[in-house]
Protein backbone atom coordinates (compact mmCIF):
# COMPACT_ATOMS: atom_id res chain seq x y z
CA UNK A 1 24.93 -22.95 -13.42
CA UNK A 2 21.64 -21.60 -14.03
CA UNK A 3 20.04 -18.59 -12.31
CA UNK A 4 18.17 -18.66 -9.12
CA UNK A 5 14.71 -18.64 -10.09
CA UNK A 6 14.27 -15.35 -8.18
CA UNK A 7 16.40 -14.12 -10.64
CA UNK A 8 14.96 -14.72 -13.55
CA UNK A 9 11.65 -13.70 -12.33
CA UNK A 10 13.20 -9.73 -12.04
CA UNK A 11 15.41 -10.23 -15.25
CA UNK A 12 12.15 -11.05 -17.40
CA UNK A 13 10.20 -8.62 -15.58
CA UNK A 14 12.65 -5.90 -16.47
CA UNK A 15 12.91 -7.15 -19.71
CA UNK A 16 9.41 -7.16 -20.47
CA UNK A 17 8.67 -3.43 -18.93
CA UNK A 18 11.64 -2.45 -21.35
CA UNK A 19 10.05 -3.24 -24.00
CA UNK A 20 7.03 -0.96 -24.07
CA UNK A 21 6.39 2.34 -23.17
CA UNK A 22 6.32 5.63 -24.19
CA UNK A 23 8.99 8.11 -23.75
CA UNK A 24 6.51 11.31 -24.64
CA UNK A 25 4.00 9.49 -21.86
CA UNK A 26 7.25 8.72 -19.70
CA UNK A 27 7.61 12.71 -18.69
CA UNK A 28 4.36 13.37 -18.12
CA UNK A 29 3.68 10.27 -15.42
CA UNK A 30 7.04 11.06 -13.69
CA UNK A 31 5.85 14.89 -13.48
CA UNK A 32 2.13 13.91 -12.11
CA UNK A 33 3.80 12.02 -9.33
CA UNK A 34 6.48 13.94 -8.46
CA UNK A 35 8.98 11.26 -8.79
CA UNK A 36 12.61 11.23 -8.66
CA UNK A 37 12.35 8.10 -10.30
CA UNK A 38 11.64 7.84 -13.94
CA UNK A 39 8.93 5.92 -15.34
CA UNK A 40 9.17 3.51 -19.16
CA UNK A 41 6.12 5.41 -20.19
CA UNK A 42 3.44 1.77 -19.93
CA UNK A 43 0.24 2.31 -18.61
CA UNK A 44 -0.93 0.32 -15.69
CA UNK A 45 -2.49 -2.36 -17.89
CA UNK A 46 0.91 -3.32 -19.70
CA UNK A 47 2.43 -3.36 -16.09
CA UNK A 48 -0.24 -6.03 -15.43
CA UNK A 49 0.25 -8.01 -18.96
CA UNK A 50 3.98 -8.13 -18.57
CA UNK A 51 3.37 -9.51 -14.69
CA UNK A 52 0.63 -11.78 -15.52
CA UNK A 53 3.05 -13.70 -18.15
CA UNK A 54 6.17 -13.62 -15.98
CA UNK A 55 4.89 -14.75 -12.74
CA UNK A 56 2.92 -17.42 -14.51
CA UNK A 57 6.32 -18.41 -15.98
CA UNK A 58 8.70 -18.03 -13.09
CA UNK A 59 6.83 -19.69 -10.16
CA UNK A 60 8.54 -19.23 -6.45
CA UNK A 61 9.33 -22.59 -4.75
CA UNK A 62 9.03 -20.85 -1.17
CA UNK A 63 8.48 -18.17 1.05
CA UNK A 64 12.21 -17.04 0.97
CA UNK A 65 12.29 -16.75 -2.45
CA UNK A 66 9.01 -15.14 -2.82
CA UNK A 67 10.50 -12.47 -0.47
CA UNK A 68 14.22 -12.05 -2.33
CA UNK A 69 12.22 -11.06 -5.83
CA UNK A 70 9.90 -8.54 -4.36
CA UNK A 71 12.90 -6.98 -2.44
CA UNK A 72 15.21 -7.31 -5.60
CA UNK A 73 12.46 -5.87 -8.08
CA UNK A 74 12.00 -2.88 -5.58
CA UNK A 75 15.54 -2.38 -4.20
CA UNK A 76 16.92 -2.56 -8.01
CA UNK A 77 14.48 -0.50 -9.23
CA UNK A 78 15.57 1.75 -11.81
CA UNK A 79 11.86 2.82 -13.31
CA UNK A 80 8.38 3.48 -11.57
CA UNK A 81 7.00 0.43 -13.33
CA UNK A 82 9.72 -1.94 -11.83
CA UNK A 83 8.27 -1.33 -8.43
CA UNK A 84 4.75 -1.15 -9.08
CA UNK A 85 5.56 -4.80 -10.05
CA UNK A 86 7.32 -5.97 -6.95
CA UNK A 87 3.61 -4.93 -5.23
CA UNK A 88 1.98 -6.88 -7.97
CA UNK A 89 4.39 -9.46 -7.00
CA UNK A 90 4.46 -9.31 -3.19
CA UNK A 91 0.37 -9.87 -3.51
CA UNK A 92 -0.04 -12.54 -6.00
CA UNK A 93 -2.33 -14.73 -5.48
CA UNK A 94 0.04 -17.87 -5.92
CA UNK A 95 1.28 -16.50 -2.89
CA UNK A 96 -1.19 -15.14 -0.53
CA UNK A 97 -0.54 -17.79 2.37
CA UNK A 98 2.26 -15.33 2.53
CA UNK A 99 0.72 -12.24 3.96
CA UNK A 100 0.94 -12.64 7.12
CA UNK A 101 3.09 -11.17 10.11
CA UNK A 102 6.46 -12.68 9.36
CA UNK A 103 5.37 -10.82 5.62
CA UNK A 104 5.06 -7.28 7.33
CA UNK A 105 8.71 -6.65 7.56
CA UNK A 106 9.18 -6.51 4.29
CA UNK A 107 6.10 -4.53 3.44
CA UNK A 108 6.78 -2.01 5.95
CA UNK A 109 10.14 -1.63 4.16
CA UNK A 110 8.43 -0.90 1.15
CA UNK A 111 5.87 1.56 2.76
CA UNK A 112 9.04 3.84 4.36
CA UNK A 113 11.28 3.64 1.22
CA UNK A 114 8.82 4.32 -1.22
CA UNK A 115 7.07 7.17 0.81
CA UNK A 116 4.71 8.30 -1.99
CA UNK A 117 0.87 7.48 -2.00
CA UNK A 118 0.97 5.69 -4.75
CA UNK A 119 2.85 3.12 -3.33
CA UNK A 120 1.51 3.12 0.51
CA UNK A 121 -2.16 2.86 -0.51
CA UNK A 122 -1.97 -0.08 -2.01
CA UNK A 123 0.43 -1.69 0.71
CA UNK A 124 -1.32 -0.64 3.25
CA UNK A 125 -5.30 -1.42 2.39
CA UNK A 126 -4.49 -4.62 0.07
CA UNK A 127 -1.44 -5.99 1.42
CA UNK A 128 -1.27 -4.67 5.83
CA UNK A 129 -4.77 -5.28 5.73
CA UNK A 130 -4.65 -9.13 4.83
CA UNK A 131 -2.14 -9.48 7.21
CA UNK A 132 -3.85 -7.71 9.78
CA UNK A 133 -6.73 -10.10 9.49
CA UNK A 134 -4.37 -13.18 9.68
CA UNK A 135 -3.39 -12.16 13.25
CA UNK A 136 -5.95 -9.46 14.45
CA UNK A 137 -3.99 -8.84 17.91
CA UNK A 138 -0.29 -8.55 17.61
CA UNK A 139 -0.80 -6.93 14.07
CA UNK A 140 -3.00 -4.08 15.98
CA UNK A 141 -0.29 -3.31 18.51
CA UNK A 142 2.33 -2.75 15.31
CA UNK A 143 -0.49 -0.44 13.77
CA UNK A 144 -0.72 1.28 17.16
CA UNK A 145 2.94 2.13 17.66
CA UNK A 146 2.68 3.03 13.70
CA UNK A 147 -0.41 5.90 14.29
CA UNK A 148 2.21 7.69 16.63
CA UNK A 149 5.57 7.29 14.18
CA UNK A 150 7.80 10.36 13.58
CA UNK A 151 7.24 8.67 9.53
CA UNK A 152 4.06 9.92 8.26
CA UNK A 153 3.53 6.66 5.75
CA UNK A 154 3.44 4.59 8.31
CA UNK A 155 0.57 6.80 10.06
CA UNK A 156 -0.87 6.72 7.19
CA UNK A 157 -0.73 3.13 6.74
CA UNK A 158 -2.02 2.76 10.29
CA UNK A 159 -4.88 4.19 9.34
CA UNK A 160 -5.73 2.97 6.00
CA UNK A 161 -5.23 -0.54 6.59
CA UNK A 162 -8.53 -1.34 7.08
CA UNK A 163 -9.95 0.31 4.34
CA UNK A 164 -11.47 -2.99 2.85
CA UNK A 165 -12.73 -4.68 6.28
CA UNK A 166 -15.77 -3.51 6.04
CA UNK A 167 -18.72 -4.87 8.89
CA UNK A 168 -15.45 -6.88 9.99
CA UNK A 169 -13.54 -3.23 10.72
CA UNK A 170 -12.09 -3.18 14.66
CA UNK A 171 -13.40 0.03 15.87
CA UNK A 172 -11.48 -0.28 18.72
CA UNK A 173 -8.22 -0.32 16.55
CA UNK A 174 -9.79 2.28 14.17
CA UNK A 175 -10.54 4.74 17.47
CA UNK A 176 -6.91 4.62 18.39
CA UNK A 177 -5.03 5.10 15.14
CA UNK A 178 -6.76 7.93 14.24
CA UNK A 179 -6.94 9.48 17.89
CA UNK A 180 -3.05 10.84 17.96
CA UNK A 181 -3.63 12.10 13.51
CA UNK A 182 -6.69 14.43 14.81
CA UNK A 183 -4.76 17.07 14.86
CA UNK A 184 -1.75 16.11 12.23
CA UNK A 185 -0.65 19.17 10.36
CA UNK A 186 0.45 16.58 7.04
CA UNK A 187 -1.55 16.52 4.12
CA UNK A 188 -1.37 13.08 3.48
CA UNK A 189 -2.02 12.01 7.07
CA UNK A 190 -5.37 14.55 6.97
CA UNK A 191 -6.49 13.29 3.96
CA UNK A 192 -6.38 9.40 5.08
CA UNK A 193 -8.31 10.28 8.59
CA UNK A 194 -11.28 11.00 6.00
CA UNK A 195 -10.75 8.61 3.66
CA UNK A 196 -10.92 6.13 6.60
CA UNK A 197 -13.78 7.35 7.97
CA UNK A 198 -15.75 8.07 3.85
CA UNK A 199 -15.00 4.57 3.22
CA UNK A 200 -16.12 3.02 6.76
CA UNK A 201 -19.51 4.85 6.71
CA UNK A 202 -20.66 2.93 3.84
CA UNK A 203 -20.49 0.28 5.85
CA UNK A 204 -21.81 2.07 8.97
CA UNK A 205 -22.61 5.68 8.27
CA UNK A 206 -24.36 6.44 12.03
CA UNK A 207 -20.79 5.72 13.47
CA UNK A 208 -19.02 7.60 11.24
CA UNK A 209 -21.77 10.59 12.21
CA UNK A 210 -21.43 10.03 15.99
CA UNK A 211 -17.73 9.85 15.93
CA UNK A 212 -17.06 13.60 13.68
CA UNK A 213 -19.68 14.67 16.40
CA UNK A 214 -17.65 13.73 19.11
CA UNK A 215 -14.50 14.22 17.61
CA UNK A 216 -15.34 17.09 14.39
CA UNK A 217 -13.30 19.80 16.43
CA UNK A 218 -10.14 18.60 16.94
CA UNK A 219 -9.94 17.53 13.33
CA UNK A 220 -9.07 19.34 10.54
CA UNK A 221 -11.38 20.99 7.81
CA UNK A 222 -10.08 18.36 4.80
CA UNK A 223 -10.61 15.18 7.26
CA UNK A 224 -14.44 16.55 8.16
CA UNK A 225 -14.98 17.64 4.32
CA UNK A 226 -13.74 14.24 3.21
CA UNK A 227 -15.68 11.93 5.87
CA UNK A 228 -18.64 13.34 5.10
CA UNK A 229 -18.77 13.45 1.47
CA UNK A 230 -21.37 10.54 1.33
CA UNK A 231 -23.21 11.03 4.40
């Protein structure tokens, strides 16, 4: 009997991140990020080739299957590069109808148990963003209960997510998931309040200005020094 299709999807992508790399490059990628995971050594552009050619070659009949290879490329992992391309996977565009709010289950799993920035940024501007504009309301009441959660990725998250809206941005939603971080003592929570706010004020920088003069105090010097680097 042949494989599910699912399954060949993660066998040829591990397959085809085996085959490159470079040890030497290997250590120094797995020291830059910190990870406890070790990395093949390919640089983001071979991740991309080897995805390109396998998802074009190993297509997904269905939602359910869509789902089982991201979670088996991630929760299999055994290099860095494996689950960079379960996010490839989880946003391509053969299956963007997809991301929506029966999708952010499994993304939220992948924001918690990855818990590194490398991961969560992308997840949470280009994949919780899509699916917060597929269903604006009940997706800002998750992203509510998120800003206040004892797990700082999913603050973060809360507060990135958004990132790409633009003159479509709720400020509404934007107000409260950053109101409970003001005062956030984590690093990675501090630095997204003013990444939030750096990338929304090229959209509307007099907001941005009226809100750190309303709210400048209570937040920290990294989040003011960050918001306001292009005002």
């Amino acid at each position: 009997m042949a494989e599910p299709v699912d399954v060949q999807l993660v066998r040829a992508v591990r397959t085809g991140l085996a085959a490159g790399g470079d040890p030497e490059r290997a250590i120094g990628q797995r020291r830059y990020m910190k990870s406890a995971m070790p990395y093949r050594g390919l640089r983001s552009g071979e991740v991309a080739a080897v995805c390109r050619t396998v998802f074009a070659q190993h297509l997904l009949a269905d939602r359910a299957t869509w789902e089982s290879a991201v979670r088996r490329l991630w929760d299999e992992a055994e290099f860095r590069e494996e689950r960079y391309a379960a996010i490839a996977l989880s946003g391509h565009r053969a299956y963007l109808a997809y991301l929506d709010l029966d999708a952010l289950p499994m993304v939220e799993h992948l924001i918690v148990s990855g818990a590194w920035w490398d991961y969560v940024d992308e997840l949470a501007i280009r994949r919780v963003g899509p699916i917060l504009r597929s269903d604006p309301p009940r997706v800002s009441a998750v992203l509510r209960e998120w800003s206040t959660d004892a797990d700082i990725w999913r603050r973060r998250t809360s507060i990135l997510a958004q990132n790409k809206s633009k003159a479509d941005t709720d400020l509404d939603l934007l107000s409260d998931v950053l109101a409970p971080n003001l005062g956030h003592r984590e690093f990675f929570v501090r630095k997204a309040i003013g990444w939030a706010l750096r990338e929304y004020a090229k959209t509307d920088p007099d907001w941005v200005r009226r809100y750190l003069a309303d709210n400048g105090p209570s937040m920290s010097n990294l989040s003011r020094r960050e918001a306001e680097r292009h005002l």
